[in-house]
Protein backbone atom coordinates (compact mmCIF):
# COMPACT_ATOMS: atom_id res chain seq x y z
CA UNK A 1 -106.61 222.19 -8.07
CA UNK A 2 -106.25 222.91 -4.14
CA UNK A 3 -102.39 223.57 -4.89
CA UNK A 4 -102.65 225.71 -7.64
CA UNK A 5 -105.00 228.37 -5.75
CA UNK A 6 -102.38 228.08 -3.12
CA UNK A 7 -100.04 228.90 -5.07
CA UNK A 8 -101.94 231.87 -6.95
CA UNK A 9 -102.84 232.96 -3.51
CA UNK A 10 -99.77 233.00 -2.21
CA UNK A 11 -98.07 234.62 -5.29
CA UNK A 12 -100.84 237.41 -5.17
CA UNK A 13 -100.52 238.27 -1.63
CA UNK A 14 -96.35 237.25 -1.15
CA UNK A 15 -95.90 241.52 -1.40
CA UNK A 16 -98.12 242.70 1.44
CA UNK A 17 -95.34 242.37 3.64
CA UNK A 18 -92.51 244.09 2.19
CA UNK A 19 -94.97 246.76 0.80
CA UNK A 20 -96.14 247.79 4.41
CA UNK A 21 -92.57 247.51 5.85
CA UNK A 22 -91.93 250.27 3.06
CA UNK A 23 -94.37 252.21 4.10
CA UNK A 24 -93.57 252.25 7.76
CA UNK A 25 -90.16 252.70 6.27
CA UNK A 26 -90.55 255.54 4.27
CA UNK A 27 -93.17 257.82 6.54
CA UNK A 28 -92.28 259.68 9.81
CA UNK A 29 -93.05 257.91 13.56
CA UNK A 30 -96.07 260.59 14.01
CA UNK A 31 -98.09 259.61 11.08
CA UNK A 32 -97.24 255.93 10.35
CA UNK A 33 -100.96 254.68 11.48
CA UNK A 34 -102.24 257.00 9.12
CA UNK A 35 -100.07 256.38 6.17
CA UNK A 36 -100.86 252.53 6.88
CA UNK A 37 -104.40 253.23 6.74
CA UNK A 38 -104.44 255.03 3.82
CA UNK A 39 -102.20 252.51 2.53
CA UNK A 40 -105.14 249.78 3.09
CA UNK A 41 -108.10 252.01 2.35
CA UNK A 42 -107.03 252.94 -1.52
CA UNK A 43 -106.06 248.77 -1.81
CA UNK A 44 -109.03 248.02 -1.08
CA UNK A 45 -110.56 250.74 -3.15
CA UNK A 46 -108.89 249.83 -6.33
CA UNK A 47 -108.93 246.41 -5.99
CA UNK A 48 -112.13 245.19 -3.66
CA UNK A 49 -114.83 247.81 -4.69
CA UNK A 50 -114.45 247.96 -8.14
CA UNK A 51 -112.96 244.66 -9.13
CA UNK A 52 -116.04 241.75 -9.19
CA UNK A 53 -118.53 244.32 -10.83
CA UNK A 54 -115.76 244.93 -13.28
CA UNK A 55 -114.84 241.42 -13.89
CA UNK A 56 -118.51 240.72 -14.22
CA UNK A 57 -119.23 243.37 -16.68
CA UNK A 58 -116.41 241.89 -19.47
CA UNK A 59 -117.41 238.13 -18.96
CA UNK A 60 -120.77 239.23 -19.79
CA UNK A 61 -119.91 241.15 -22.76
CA UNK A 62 -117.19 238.47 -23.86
CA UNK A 63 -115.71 235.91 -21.96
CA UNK A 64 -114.46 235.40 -18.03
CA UNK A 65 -111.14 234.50 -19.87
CA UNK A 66 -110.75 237.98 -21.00
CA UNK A 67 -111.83 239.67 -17.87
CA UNK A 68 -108.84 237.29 -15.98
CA UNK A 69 -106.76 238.43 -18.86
CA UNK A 70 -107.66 242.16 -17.67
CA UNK A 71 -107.23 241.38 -14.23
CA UNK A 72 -103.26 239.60 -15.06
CA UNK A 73 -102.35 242.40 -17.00
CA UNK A 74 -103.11 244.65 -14.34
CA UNK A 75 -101.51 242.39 -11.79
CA UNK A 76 -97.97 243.14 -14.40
CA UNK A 77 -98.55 246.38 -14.56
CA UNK A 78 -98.82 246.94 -10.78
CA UNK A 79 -95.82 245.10 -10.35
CA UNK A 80 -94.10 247.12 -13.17
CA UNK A 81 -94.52 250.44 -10.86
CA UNK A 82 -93.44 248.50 -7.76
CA UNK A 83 -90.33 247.66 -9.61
CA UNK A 84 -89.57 251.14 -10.51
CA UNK A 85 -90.78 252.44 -7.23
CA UNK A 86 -88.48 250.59 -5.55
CA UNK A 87 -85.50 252.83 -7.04
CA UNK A 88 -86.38 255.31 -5.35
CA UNK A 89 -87.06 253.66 -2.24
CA UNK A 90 -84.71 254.83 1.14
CA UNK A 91 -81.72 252.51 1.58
CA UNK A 92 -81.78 250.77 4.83
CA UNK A 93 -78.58 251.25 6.76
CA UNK A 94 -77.23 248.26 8.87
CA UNK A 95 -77.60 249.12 12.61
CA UNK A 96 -73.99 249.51 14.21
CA UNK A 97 -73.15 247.68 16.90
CA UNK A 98 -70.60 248.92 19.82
CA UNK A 99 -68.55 246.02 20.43
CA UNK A 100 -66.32 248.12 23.22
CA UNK A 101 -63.59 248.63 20.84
């Protein structure tokens, strides 16, 4: 069971990282603490605050299999806007290099 939740775990969290290189990526010098934080604060918003009261209230009125069944679909459907987010995302340009030529 031990690898499994690994494997969920890492799975769940395996776009933090390229998620807050885009937003340091896509926000000016002067406010990328703040776009960070605000970056972190409506995460944990959306998915900390509301999340185990929610999940509690549909296993109690049907099963905990449908509220994980809510809580995958919403997992796709994040992942659906990231997807389509990521079109419009800046292109990085590779750095130049002066080689003396």
């Amino acid at each position: 069971m031990f690898p499994a939740i690994f494997l969920g775990e890492f799975l769940l969290l395996v776009n933090t990282g390229p998620l807050d290189a885009a937003v340091i990526n896509s926000v000016g010098a002067a406010i990328r603490s703040r776009a960070v934080a605000v970056n972190l604060f409506v995460i944990h918003a959306l998915g900390d605050a509301f999340s185990p009261s929610l999940m509690g209230y549909i296993s109690d009125r049907s099963s905990l299999e449908a509220a994980f069944g809510v809580a995958i679909v919403a997992i796709f459907i994040s992942a659906a806007i990231l997807l389509f987010g990521s079109r419009f995302a800046p292109r990085l340009m590779p750095e130049r290099t002066s080689c003396g030529d």
